[in-house]
N, C-alpha and C. Protein backbone atom coordinates (compact mmCIF):
# COMPACT_ATOMS: atom_id res chain seq x y z
N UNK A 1 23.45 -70.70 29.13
CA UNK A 1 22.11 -70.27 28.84
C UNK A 1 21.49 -69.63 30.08
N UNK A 2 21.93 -70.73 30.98
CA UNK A 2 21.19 -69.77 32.84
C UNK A 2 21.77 -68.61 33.03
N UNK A 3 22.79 -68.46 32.63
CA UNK A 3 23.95 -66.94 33.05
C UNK A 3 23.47 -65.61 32.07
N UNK A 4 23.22 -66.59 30.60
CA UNK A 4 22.40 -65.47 29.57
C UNK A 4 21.14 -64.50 30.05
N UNK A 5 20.45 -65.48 30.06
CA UNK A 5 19.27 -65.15 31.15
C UNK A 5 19.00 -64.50 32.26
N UNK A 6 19.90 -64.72 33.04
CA UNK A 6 20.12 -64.07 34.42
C UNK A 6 20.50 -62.33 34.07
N UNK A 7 21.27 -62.24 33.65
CA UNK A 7 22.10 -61.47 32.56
C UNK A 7 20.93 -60.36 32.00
N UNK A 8 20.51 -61.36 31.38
CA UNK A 8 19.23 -60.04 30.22
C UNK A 8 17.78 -59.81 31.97
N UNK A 9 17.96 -60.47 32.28
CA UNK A 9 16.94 -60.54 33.88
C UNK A 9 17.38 -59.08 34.18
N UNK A 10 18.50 -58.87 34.63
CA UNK A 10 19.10 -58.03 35.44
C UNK A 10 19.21 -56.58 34.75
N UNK A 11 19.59 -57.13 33.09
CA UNK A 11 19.07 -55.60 32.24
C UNK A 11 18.09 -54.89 32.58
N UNK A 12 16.69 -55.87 32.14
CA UNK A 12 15.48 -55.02 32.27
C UNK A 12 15.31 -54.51 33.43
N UNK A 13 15.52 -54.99 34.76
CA UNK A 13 15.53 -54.31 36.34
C UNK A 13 16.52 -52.84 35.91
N UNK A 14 17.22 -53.08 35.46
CA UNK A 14 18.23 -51.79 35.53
C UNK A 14 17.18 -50.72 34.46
N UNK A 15 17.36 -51.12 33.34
CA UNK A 15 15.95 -50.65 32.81
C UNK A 15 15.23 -49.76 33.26
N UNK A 16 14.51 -50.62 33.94
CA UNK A 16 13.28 -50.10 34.89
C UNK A 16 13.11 -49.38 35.71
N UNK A 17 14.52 -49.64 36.86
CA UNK A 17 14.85 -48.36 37.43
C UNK A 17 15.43 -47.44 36.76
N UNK A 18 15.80 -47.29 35.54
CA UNK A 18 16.29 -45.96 35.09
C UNK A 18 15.18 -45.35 34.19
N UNK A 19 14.29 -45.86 33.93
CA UNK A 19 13.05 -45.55 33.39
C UNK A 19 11.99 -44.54 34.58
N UNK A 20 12.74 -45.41 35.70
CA UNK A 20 11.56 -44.88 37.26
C UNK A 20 12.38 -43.53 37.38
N UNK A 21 13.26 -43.27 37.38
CA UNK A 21 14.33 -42.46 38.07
C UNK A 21 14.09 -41.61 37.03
N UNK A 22 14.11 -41.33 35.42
CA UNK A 22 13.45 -40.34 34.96
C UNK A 22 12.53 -39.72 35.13
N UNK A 23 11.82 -40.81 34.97
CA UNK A 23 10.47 -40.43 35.14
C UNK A 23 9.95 -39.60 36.37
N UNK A 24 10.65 -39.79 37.42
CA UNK A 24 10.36 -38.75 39.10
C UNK A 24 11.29 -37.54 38.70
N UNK A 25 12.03 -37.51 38.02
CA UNK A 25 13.12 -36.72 37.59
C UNK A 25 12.19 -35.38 36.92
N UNK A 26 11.41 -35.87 35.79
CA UNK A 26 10.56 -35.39 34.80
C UNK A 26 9.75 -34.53 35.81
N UNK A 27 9.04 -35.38 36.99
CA UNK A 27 7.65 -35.08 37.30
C UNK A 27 8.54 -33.80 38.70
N UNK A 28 9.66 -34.13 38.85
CA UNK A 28 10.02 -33.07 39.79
C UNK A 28 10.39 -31.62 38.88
N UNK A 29 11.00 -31.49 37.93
CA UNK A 29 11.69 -30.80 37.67
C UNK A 29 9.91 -29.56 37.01
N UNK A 30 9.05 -30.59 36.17
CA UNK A 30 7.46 -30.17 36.22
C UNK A 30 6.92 -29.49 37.18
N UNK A 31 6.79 -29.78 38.60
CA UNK A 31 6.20 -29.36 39.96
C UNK A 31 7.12 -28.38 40.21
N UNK A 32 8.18 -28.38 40.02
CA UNK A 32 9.15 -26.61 39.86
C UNK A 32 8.65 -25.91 39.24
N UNK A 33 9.05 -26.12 37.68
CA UNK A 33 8.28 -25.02 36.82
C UNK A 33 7.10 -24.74 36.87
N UNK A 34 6.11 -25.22 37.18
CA UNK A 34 5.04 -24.99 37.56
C UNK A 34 4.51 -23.93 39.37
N UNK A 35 5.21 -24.22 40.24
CA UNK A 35 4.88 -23.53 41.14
C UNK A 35 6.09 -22.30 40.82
N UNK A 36 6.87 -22.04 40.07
CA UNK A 36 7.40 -21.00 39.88
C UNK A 36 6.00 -20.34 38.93
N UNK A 37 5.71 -20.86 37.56
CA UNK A 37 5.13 -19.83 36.86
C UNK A 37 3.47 -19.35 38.07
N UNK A 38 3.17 -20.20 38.94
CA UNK A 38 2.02 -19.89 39.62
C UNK A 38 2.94 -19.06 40.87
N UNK A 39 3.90 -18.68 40.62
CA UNK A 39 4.43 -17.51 41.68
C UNK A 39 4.56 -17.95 43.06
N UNK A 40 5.00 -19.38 43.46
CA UNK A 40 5.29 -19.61 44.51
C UNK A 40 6.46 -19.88 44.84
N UNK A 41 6.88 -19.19 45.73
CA UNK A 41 8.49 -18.74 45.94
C UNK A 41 9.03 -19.65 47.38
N UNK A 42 10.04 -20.06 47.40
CA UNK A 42 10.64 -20.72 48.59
C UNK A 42 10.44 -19.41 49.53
N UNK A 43 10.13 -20.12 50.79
CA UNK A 43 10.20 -19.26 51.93
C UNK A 43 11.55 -18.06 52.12
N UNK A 44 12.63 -18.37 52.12
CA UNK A 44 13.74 -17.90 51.63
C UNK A 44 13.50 -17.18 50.75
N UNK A 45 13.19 -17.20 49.26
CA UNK A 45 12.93 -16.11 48.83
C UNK A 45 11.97 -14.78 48.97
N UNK A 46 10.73 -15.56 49.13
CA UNK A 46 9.76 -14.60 50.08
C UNK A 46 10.31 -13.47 50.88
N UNK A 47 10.87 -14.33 51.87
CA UNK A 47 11.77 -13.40 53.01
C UNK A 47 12.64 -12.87 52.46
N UNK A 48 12.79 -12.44 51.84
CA UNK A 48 14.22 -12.14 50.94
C UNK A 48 13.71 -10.76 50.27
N UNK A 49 12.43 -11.00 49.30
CA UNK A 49 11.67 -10.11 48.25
C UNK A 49 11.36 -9.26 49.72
N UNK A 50 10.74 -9.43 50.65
CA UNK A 50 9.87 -8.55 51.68
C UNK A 50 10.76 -7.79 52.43
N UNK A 51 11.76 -8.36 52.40
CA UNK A 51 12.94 -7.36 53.03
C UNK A 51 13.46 -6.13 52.54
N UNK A 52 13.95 -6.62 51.29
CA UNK A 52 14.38 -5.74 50.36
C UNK A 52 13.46 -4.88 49.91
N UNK A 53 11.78 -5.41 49.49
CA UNK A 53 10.80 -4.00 49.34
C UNK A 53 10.66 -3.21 50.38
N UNK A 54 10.74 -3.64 52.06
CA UNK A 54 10.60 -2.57 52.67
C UNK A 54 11.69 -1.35 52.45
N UNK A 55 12.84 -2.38 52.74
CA UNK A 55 14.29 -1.66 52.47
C UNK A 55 14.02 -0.08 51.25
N UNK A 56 13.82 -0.60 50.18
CA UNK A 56 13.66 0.12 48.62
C UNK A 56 12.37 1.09 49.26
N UNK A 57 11.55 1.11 49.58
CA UNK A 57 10.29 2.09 50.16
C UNK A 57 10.82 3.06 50.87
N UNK A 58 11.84 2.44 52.11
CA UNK A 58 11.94 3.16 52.74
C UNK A 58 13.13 4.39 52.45
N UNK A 59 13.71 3.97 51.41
CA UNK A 59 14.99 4.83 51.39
C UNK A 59 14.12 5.88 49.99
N UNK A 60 12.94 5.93 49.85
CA UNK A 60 12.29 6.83 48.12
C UNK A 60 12.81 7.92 49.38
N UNK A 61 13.47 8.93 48.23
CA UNK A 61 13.98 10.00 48.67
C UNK A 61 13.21 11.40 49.45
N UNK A 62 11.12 10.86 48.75
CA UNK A 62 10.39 12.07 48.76
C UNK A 62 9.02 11.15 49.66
N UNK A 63 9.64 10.57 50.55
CA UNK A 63 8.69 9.24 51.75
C UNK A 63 8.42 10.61 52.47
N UNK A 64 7.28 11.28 52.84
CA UNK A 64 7.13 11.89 53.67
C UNK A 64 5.87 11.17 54.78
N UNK A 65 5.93 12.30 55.80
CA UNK A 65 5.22 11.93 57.19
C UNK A 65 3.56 11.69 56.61
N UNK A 66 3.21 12.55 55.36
CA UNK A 66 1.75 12.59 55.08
C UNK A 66 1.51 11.59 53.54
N UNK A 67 2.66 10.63 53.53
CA UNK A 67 2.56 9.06 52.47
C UNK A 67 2.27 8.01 53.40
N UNK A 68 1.95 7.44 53.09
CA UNK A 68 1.45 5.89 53.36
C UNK A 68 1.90 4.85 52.41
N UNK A 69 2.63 3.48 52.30
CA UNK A 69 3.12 2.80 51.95
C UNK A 69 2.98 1.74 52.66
N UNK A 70 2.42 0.65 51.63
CA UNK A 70 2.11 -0.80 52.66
C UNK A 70 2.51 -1.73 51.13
N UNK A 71 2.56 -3.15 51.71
CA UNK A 71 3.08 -3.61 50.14
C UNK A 71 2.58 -5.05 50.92
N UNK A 72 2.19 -6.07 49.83
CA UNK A 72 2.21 -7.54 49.95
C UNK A 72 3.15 -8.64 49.07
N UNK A 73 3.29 -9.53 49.82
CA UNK A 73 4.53 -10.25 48.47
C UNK A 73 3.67 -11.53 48.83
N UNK A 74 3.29 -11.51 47.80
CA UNK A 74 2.95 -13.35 47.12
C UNK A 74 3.59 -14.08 45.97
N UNK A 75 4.91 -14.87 46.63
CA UNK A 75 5.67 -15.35 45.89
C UNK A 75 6.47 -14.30 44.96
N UNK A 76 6.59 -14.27 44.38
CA UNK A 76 6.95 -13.09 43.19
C UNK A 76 6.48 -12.01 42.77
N UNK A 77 5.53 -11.72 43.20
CA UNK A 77 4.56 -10.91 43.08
C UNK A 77 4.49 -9.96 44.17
N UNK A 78 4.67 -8.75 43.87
CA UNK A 78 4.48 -8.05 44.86
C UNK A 78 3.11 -6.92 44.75
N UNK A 79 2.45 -6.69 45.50
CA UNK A 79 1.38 -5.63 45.56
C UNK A 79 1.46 -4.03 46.39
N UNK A 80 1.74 -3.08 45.94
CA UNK A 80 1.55 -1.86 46.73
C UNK A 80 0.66 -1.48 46.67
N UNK A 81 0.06 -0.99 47.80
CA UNK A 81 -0.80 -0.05 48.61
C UNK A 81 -0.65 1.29 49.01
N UNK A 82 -1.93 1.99 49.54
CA UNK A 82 -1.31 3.29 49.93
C UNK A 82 -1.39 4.48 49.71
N UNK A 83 -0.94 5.49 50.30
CA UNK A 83 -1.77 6.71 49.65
C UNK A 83 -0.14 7.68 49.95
N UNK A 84 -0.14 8.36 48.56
CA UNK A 84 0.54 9.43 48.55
C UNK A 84 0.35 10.83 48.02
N UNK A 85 1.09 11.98 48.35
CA UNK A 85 0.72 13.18 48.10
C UNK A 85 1.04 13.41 46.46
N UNK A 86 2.38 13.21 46.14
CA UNK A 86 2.88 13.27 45.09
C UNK A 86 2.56 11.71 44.01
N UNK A 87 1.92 12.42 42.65
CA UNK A 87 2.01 11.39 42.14
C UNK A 87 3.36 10.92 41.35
N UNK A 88 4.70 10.99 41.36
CA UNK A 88 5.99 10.59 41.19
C UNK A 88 6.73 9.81 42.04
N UNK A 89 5.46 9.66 43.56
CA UNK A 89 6.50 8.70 44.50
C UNK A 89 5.10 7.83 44.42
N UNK A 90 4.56 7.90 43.66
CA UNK A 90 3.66 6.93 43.18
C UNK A 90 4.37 5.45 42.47
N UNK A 91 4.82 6.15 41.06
CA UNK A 91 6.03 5.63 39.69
C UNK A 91 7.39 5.03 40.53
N UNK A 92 7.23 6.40 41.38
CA UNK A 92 8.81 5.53 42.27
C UNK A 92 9.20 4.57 42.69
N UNK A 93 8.10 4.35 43.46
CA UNK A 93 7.86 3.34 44.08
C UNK A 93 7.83 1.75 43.46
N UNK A 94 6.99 1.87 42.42
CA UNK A 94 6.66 0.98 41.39
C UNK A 94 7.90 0.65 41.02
N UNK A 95 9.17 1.41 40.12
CA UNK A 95 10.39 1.28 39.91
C UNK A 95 11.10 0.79 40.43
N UNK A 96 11.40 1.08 41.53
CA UNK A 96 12.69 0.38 42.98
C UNK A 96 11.92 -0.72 43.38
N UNK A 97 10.81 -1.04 43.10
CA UNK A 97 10.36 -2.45 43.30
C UNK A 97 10.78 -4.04 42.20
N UNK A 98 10.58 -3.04 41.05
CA UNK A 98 10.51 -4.13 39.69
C UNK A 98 12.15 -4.83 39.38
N UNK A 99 12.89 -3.57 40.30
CA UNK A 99 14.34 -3.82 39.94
C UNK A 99 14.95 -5.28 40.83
N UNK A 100 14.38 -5.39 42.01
CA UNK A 100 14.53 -6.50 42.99
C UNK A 100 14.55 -7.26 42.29
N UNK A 101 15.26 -8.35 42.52
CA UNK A 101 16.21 -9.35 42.05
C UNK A 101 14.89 -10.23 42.75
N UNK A 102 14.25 -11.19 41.66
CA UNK A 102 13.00 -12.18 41.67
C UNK A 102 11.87 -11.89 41.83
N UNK A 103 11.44 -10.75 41.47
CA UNK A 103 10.20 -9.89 41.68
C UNK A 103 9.78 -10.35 40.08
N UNK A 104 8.48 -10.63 39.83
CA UNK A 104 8.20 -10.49 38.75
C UNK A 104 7.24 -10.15 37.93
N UNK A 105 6.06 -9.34 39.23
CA UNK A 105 5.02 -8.87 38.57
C UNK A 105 5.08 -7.65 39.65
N UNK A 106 4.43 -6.27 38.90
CA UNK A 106 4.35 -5.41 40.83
C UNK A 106 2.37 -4.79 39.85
N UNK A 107 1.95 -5.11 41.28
CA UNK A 107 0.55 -4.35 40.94
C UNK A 107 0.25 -2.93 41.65
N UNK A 108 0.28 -2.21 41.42
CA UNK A 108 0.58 -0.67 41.94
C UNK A 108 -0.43 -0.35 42.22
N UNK A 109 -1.27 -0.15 43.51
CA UNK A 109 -2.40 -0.01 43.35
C UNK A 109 -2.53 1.16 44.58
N UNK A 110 -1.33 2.25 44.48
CA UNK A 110 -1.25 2.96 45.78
C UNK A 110 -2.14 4.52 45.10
N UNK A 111 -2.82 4.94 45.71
CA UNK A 111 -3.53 5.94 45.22
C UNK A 111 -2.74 7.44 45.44
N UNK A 112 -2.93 7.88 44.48
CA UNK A 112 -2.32 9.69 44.64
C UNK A 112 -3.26 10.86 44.92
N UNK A 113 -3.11 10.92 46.38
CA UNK A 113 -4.19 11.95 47.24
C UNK A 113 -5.03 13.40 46.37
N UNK A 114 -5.71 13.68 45.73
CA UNK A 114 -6.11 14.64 44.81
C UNK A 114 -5.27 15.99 45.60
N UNK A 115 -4.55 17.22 45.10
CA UNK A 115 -4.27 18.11 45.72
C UNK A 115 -5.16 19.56 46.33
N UNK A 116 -5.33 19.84 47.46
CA UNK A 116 -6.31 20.70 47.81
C UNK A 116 -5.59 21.51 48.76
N UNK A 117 -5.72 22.60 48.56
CA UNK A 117 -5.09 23.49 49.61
C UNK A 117 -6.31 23.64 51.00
N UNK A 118 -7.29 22.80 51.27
CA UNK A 118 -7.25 22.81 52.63
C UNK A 118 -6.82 21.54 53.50
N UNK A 119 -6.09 20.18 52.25
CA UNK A 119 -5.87 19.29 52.60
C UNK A 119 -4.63 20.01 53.75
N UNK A 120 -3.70 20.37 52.30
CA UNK A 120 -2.78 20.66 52.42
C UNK A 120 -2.11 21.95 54.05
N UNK A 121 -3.16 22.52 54.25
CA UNK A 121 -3.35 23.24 55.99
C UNK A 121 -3.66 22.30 56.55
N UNK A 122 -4.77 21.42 56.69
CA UNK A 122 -4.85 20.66 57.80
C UNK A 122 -3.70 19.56 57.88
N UNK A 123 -3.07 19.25 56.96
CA UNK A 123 -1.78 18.26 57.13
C UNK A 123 -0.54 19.22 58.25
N UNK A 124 -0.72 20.83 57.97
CA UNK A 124 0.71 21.30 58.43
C UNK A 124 -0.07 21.19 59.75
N UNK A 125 -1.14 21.34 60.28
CA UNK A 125 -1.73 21.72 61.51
C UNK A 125 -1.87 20.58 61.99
N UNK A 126 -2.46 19.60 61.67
CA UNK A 126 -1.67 18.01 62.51
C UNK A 126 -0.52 17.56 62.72
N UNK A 127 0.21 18.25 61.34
CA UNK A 127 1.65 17.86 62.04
C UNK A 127 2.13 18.02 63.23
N UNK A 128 1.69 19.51 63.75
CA UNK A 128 2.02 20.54 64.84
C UNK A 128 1.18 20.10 66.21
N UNK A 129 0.18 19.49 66.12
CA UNK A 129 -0.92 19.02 66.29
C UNK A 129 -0.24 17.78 67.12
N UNK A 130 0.04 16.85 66.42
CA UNK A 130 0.70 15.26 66.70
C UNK A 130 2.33 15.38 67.02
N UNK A 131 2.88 15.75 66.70
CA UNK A 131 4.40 15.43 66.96
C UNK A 131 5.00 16.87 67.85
N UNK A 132 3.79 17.97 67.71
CA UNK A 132 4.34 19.03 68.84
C UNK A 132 4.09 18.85 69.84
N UNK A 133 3.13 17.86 70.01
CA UNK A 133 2.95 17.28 71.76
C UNK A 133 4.18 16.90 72.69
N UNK A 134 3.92 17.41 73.95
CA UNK A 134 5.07 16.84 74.49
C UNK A 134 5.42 15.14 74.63
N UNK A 135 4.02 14.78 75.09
CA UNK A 135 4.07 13.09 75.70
C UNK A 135 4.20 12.28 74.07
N UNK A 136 4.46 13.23 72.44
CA UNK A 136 4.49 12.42 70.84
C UNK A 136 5.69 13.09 70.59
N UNK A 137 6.23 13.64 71.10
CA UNK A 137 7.51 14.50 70.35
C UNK A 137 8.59 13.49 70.16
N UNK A 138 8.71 12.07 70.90
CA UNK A 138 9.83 11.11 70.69
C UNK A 138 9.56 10.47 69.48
N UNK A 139 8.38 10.70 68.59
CA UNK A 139 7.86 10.08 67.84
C UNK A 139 8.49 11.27 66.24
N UNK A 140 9.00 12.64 66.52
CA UNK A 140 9.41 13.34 65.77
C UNK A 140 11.18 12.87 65.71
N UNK A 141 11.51 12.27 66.37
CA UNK A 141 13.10 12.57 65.86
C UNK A 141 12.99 10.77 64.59
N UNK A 142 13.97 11.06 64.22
CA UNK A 142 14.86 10.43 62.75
C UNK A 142 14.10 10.35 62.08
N UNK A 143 14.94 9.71 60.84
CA UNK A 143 14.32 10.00 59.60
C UNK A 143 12.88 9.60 59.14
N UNK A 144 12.58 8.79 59.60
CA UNK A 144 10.77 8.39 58.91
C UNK A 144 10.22 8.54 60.39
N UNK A 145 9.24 9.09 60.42
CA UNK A 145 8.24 9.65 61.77
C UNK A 145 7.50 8.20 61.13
N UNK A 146 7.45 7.77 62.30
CA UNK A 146 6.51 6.46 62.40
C UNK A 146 4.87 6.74 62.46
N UNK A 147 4.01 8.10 63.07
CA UNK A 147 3.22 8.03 62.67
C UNK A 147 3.03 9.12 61.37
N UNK A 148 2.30 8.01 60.90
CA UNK A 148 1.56 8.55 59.39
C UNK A 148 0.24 9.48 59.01
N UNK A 149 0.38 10.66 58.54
CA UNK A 149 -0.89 11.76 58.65
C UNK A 149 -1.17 11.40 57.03
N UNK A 150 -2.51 10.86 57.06
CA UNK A 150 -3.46 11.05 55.56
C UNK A 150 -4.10 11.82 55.75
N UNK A 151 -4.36 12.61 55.07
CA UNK A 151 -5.80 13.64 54.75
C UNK A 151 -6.11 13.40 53.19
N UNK A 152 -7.46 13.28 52.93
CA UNK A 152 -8.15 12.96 52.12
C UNK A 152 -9.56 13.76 52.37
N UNK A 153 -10.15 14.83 51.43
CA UNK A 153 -11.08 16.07 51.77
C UNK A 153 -11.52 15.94 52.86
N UNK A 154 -10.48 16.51 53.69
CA UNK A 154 -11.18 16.43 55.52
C UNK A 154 -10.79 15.37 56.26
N UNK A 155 -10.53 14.14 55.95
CA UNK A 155 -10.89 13.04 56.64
C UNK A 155 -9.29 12.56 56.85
N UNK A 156 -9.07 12.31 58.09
CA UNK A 156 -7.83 12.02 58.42
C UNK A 156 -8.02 10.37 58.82
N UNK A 157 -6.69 9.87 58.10
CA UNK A 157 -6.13 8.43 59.04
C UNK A 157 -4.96 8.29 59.41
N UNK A 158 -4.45 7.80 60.29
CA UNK A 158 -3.66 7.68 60.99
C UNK A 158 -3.08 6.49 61.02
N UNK A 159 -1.71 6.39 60.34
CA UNK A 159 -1.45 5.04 60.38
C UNK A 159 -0.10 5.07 61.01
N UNK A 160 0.59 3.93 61.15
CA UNK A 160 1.61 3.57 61.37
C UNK A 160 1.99 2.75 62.89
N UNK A 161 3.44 2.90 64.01
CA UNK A 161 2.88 2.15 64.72
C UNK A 161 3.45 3.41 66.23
N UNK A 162 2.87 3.01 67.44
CA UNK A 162 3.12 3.90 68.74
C UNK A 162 4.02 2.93 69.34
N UNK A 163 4.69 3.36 70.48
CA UNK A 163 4.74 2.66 71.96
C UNK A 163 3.67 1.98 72.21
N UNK A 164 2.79 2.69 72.93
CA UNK A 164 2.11 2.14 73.59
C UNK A 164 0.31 2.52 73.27
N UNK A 165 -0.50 2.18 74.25
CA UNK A 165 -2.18 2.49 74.01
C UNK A 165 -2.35 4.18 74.39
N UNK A 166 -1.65 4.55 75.51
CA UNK A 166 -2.03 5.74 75.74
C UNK A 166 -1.31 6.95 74.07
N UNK A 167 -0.05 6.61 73.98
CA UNK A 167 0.29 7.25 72.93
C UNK A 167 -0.58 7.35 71.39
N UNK A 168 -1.43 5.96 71.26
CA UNK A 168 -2.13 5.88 70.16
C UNK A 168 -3.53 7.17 70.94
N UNK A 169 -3.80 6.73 71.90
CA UNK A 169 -5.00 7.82 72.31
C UNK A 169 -4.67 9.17 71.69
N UNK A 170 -3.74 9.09 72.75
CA UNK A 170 -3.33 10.78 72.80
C UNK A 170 -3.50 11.34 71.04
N UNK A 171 -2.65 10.38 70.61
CA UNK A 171 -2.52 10.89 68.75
C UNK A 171 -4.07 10.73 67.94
N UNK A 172 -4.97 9.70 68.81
CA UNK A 172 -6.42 10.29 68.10
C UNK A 172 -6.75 11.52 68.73
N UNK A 173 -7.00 11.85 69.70
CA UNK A 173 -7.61 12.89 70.88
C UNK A 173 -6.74 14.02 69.92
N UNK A 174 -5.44 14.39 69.58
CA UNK A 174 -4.84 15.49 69.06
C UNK A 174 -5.23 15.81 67.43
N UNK A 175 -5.67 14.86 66.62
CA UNK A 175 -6.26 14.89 65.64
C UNK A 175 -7.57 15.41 65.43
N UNK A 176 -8.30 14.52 66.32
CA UNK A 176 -9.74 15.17 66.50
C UNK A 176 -9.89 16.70 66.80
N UNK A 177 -8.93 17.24 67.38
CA UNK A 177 -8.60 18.44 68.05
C UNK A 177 -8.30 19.59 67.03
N UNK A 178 -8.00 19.35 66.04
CA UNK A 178 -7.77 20.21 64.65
C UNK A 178 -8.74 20.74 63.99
N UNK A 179 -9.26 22.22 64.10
CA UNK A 179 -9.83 22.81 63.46
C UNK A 179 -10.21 22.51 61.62
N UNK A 180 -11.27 21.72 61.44
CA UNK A 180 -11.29 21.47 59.95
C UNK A 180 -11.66 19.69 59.70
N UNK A 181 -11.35 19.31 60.84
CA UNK A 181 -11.17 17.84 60.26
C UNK A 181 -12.53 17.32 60.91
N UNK A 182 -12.92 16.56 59.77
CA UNK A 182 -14.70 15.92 59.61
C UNK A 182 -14.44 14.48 60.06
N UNK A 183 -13.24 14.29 60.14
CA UNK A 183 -13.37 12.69 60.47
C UNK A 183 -11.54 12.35 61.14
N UNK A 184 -11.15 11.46 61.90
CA UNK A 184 -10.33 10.27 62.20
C UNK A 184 -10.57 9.48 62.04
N UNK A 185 -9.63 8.21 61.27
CA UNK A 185 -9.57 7.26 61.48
C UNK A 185 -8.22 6.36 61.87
N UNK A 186 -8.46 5.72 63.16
CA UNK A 186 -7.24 5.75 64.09
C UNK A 186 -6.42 4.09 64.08
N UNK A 187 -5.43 4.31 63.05
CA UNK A 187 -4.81 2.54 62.49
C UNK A 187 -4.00 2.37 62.90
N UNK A 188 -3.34 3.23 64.13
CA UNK A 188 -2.33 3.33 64.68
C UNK A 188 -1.84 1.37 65.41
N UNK A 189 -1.09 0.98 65.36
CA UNK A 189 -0.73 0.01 65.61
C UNK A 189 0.14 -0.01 66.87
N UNK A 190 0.35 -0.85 68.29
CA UNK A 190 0.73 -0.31 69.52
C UNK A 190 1.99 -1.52 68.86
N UNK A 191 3.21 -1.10 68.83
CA UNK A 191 4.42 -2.18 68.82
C UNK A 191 4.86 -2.36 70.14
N UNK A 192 4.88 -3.25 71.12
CA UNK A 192 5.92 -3.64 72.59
C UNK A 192 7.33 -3.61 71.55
N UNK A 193 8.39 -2.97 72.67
CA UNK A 193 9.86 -2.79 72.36
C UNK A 193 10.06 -3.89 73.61
């Protein structure tokens, strides 16, 4: 009768822990699905999605010196920014994003520059302007020119990143310097190598 007892004792403990052990089982596997559908991604993946969107941006076939492209990743979610000339590397963009492997929402929110043919002169004349300088010309060789020419009716910004402080000067001072342009705005970013 003591051994019976002992016996059915030892059931319900087993029981109980296998009742507990679901039950954390339940409430883990819950706190997954849940910070997945609220778009929160392991660090690892994060880093993963942000890599690969720069990667995919940077290789759009029609990325020119006078686009702008900036993007955010929250969890799964990615956001573009930005201003481009063409509205097809607008769509493009949007596309080579959605295809990334754990991406699962993209909010496109990059604007397509209205077309104006005096935009369109003062872009060739900054070009000539900014990267024909001697002390910016290292800033013209390979494939993506790091700084970025917006024009928007008149109004120039300047994004992307320099060497150094004097190089960001110089590239406002050569902007300002362009016959036509009502405004700079200078986002130039100084990167240390």
């Amino acid at each position: 009768m003591r051994l019976t007892s002992h016996i059915n004792e030892d059931r319900r403990e087993y029981m109980k822990l296998r009742i507990w052990f679901v039950a954390c089982m339940i409430l883990a596997l819950g706190s997954a699905v849940l910070a997945r559908q609220a778009g929160q991604a392991p660090a690892r993946s994060t880093e993963r999605i942000t890599r690969e969107v720069r990667h995919e941006l940077l290789m759009l076939p029609y990325l020119g010196v006078f686009d702008n492209l900036a993007y955010k990743v929250d969890g799964y979610n990615v956001t573009l920014v930005g201003q481009v000339t063409r509205p097809t590397l607008k769509s493009d963009a949007e596309n080579v994003v959605k295809r990334i492997e754990g991406v699962e929402h993209v909010d496109n929110q990059i604007e397509v520059l209205p077309p104006s043919p005096m935009d369109d002169r003062l872009r060739r004349q900054l070009y000539r302007a900014i990267y024909g300088f001697p002390a910016l010309q290292k800033y013209a060789l390979g494939v993506q020119q790091p700084i970025r020419i917006i024009v928007k009716a008149g109004k120039v910004t300047l994004e992307g990143v320099v060497d150094n402080e004097g190089d960001k000067n110089i590239a406002n001072i050569r902007a300002n310097g362009v016959p036509g342009v009502f405004s700079v705005t200078n986002n130039l970013q100084v990167v240390k190598n």
